[in-house]
Protein backbone atom coordinates (compact mmCIF):
# COMPACT_ATOMS: atom_id res chain seq x y z
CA UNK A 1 13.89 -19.43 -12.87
CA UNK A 2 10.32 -19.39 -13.63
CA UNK A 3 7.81 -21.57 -12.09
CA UNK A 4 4.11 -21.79 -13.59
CA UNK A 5 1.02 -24.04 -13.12
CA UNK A 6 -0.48 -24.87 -16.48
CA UNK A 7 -3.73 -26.63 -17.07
CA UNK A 8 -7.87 -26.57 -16.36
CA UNK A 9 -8.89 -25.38 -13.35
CA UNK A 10 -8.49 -27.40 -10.40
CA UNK A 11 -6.47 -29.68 -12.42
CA UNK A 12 -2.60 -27.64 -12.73
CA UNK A 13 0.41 -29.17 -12.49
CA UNK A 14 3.69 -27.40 -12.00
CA UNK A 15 6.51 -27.10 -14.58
CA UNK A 16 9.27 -24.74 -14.75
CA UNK A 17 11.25 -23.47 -17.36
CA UNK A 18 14.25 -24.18 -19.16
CA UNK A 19 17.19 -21.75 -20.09
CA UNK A 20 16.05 -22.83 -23.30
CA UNK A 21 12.60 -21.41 -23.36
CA UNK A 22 10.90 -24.80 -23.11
CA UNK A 23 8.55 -25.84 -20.35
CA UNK A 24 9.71 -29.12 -18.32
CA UNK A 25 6.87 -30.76 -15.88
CA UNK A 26 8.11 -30.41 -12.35
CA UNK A 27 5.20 -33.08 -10.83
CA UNK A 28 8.53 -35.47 -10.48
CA UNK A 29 9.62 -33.05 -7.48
CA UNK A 30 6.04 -31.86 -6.38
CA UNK A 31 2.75 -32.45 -6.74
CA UNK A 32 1.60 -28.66 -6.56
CA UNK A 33 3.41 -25.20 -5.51
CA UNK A 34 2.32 -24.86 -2.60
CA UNK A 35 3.68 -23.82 0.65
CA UNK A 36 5.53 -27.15 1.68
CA UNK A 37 7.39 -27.26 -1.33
CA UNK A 38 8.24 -23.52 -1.15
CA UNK A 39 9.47 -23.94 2.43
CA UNK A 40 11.68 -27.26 1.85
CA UNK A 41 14.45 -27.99 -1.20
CA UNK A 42 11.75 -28.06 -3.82
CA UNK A 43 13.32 -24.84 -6.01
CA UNK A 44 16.92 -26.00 -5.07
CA UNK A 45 15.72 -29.64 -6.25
CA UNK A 46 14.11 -28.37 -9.67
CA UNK A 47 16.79 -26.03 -10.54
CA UNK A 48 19.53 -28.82 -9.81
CA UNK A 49 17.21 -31.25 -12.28
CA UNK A 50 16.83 -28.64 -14.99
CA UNK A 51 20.71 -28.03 -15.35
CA UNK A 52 20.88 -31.96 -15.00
CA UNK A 53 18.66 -32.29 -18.13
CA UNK A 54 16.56 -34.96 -16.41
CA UNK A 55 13.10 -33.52 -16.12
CA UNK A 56 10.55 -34.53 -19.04
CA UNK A 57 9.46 -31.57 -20.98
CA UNK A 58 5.62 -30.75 -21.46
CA UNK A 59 4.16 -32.81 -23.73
CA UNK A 60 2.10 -29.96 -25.19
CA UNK A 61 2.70 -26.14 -24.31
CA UNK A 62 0.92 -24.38 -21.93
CA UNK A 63 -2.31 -23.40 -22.66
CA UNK A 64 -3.57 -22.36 -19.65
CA UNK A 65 -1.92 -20.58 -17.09
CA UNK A 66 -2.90 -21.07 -13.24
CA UNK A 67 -2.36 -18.60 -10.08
CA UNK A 68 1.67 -19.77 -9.96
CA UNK A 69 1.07 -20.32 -6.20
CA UNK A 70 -1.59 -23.21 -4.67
CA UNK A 71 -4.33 -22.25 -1.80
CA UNK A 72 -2.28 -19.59 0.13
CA UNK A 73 -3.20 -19.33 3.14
CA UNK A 74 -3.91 -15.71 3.26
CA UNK A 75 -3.09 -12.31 0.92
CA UNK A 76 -2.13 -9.49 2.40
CA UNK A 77 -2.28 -6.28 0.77
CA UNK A 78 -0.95 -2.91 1.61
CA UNK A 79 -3.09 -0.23 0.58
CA UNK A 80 -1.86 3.59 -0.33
CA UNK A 81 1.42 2.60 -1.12
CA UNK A 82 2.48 4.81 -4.19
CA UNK A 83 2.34 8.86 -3.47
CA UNK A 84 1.04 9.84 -6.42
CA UNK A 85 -2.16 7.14 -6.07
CA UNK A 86 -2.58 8.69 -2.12
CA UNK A 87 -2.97 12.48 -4.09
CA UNK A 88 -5.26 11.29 -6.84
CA UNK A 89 -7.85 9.29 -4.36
CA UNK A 90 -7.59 12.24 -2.13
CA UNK A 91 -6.09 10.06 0.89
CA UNK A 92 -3.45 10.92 3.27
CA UNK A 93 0.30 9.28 2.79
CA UNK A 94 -0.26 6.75 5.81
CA UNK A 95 3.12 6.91 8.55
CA UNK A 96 2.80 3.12 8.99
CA UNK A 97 1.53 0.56 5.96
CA UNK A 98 -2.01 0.11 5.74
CA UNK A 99 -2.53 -3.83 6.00
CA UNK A 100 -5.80 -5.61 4.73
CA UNK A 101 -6.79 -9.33 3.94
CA UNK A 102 -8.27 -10.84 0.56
CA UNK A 103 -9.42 -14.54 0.82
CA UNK A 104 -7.77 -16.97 -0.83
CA UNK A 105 -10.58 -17.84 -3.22
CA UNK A 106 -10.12 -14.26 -4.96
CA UNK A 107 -7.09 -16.21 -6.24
CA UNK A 108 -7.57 -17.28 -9.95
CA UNK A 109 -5.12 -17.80 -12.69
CA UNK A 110 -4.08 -14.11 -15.08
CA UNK A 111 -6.26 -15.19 -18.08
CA UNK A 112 -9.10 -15.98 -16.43
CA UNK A 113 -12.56 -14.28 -16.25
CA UNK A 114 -13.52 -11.63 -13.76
CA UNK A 115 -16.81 -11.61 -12.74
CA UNK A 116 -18.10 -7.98 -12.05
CA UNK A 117 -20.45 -8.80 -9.21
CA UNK A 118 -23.93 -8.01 -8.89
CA UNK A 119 -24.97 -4.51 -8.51
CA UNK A 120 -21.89 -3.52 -9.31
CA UNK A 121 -21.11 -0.17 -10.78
CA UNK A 122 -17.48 0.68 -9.31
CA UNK A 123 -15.17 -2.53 -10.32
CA UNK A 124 -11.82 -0.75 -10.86
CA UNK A 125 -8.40 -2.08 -11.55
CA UNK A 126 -5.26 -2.09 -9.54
CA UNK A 127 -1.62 -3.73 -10.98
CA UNK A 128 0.46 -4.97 -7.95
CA UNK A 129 4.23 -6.33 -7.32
CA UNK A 130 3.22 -9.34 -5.93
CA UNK A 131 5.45 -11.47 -3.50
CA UNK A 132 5.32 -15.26 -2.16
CA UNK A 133 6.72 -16.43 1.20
CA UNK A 134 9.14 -19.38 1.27
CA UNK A 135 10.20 -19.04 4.45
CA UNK A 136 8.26 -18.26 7.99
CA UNK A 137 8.62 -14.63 9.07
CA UNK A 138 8.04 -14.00 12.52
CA UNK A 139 8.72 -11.20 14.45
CA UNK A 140 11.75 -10.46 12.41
CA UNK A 141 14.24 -8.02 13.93
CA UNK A 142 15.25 -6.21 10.92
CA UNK A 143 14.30 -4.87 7.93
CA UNK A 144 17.61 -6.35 5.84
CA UNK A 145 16.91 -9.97 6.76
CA UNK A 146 13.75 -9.73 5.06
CA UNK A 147 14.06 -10.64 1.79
CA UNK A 148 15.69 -13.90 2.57
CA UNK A 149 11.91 -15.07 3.17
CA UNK A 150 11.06 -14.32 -0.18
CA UNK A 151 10.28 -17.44 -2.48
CA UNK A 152 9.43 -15.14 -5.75
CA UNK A 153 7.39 -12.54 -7.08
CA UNK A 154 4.71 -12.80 -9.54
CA UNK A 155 2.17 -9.98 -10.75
CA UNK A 156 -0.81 -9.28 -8.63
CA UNK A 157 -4.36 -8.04 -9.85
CA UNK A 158 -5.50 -6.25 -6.96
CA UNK A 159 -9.37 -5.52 -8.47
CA UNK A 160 -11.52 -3.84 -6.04
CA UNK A 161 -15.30 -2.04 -6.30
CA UNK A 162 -15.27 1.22 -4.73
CA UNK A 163 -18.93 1.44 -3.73
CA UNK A 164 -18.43 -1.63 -1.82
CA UNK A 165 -15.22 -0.57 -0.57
CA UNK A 166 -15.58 3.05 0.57
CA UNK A 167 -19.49 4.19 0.22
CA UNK A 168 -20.97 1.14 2.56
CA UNK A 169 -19.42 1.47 5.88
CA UNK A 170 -16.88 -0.33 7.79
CA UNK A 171 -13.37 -1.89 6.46
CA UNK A 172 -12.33 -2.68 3.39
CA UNK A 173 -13.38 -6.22 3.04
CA UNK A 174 -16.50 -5.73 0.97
CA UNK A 175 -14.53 -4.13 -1.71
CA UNK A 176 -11.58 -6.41 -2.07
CA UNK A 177 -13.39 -9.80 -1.32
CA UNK A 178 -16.28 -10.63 -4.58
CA UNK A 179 -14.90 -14.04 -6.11
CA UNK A 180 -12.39 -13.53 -9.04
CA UNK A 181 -10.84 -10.33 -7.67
CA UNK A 182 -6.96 -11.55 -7.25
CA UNK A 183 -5.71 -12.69 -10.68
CA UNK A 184 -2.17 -13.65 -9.96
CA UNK A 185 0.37 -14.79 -12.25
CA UNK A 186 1.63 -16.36 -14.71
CA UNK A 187 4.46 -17.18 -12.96
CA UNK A 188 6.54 -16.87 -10.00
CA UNK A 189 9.94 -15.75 -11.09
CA UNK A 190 12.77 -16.70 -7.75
CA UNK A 191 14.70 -13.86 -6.19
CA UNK A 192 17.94 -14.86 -8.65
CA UNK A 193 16.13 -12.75 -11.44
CA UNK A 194 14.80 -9.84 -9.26
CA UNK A 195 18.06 -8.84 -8.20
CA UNK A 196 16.23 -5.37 -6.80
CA UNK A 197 12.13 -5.76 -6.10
CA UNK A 198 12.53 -1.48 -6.12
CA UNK A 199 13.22 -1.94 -9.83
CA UNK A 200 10.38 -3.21 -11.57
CA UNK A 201 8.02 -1.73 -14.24
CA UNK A 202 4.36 -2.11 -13.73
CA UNK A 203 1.90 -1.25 -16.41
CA UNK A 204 -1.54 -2.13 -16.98
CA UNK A 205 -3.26 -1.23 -19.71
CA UNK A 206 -7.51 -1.35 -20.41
CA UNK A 207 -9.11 -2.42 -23.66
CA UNK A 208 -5.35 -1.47 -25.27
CA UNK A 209 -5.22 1.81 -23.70
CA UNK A 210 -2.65 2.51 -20.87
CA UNK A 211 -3.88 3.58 -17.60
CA UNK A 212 -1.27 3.09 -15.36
CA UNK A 213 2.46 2.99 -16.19
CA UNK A 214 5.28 3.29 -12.64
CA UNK A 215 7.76 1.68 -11.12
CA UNK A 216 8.45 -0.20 -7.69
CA UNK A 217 10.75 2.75 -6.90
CA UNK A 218 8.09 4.83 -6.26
CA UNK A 219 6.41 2.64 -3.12
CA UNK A 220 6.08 4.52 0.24
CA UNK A 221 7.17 1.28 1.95
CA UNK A 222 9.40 -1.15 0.27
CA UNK A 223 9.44 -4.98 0.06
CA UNK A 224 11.56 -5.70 2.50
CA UNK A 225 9.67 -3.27 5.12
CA UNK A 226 6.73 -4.40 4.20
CA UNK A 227 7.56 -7.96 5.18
CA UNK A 228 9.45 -6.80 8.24
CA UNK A 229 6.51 -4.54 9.37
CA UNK A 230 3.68 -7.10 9.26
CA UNK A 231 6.10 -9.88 10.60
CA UNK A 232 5.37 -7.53 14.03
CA UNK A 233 1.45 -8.20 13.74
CA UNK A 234 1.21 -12.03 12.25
CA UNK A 235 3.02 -15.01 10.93
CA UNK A 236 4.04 -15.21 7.45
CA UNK A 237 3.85 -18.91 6.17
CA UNK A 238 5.19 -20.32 2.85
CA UNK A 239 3.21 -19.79 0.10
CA UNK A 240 1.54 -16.69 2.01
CA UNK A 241 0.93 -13.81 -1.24
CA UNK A 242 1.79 -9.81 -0.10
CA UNK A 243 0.26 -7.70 -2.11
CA UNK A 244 2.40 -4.54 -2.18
CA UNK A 245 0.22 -1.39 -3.27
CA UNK A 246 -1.22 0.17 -6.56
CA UNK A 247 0.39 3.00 -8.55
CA UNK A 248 -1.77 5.87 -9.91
CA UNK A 249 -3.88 5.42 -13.17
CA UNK A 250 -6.78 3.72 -11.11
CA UNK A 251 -10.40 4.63 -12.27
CA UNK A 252 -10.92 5.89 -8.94
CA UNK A 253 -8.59 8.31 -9.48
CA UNK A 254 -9.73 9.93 -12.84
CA UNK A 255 -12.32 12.73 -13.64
CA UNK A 256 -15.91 11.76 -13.63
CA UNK A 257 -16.77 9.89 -15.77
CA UNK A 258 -14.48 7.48 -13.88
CA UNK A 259 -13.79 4.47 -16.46
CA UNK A 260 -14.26 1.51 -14.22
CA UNK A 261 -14.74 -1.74 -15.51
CA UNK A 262 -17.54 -3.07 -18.11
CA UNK A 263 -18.24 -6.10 -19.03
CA UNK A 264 -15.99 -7.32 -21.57
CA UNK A 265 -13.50 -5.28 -20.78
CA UNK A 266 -9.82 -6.84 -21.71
CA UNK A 267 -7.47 -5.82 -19.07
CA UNK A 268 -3.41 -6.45 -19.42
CA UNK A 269 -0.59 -6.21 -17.04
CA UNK A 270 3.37 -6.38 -17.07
């Protein structure tokens, strides 16, 4: 099942879709997808009313396409995750994931705008597996009960400026934090269709020209670790968004002249 919020910002609703292909609004259930309904019966609920015919179909189709996930509380990326994006940034494969934050107002729907910040010269891209808590995660004690906390998965945007991040001291943060720098989305697909999260395509692709093309296969430290592992250091709450490392293909990663991001720049993902 996929589960979307469509409409201006600030103003999405949720809807899911039908086996059909059509959109059907959700609102009936929940008034947002946010953590509460992720934690409680609101996916059982909407998948009961969708085979039950009795949700009202969008009066208009989508336009607009919102971050498929309301105000998480936090993101949590792994960093160096792929081998072959550790050899082309010239950083070691780590023995333990490498956890940072991004805040949740990085968080804005996959067609929207990205705004380069000021000074910038460095804004590169980074396509992501992206995964949603439904279900609290602490301390678990092992890695194969860690999946059953996963509400869905959605694609992650994961942009970053290098200058910021790696050239001006300190963690991180600076690099990963500007406004705009987590599109997420379009929707949040539930663990029925992802049968494996290790089997997953991700490409991205810059003004039309492909710059990264890998598969989930390839991580260092799979979903389920992942969750497990940071379970050990904090809480996972519903609605909580992991994202789970870039493949090779970033800018970062190419000969100089590295081709980071310019204005108007049209970048896709899948």
């Amino acid at each position: 099942m996929k589960l979307v919020r469509v409409g201006p910002p600030g103003e999405e609703r949720p809807a899911a879709q039908g086996a059909d292909g059509r959109w059907f609004d959700i609102s009936e259930v929940s008034a947002d997808l946010d953590g509460a309904f992720l934690a409680g019966d609101g996916i059982a609920q909407v998948r009961d009313r969708l085979a039950s015919g009795s949700l009202p179909p969008l009066a208009t189709e989508p336009t607009r396409f919102g971050a498929p996930v309301a105000r998480p509380g936090k993101i949590l990326c792994v960093g160096v995750n792929y081998r072959a994006h550790a050899d082309e940034t010239s950083l070691d494969v780590p023995a333990e994931p490498v956890l940072f934050m991004k805040a949740p107002d990085t968080v804005i729907g996959p067609d929207d705008e990205i705004l380069i910040p000021r000074r910038s010269t460095k804004t590169d891209y980074e396509i992501e597996l992206a995964v949603v808590i439904g279900r609290m995660a602490r301390y678990l004690d092992t890695v194969d009960e860690a999946l059953a906390h996963v509400a869905g998965y959605t694609i992650g945007h994961d942009v970053s400026e290098r200058e910021f991040q790696l050239e001006r001291g300190g963690q991180w943060d600076k690099g990963k934090n500007s406004e705009t720098f987590n599109p997420l989305g379009p929707w949040l697909v539930t663990p029925d269709e992802v049968p494996d999260p290790q089997a997953l395509e991700l490409k991205l692709w810059v003004n039309g020209a492909l710059r990264q093309d890998a598969t989930t296969k390839q991580m260092i430290f799979g979903v389920a670790e992942i969750i497990h592992y940071a379970s050990q250091f904090m809480v996972l709450y519903p609605g909580d968004v992991i994202n789970t490392g870039t493949p090779s293909g970033v800018a970062l990663g190419h000969p100089d002249p590295k081709p980071y991001l310019r204005a108007g720049d049209v970048v896709e993902l899948q």
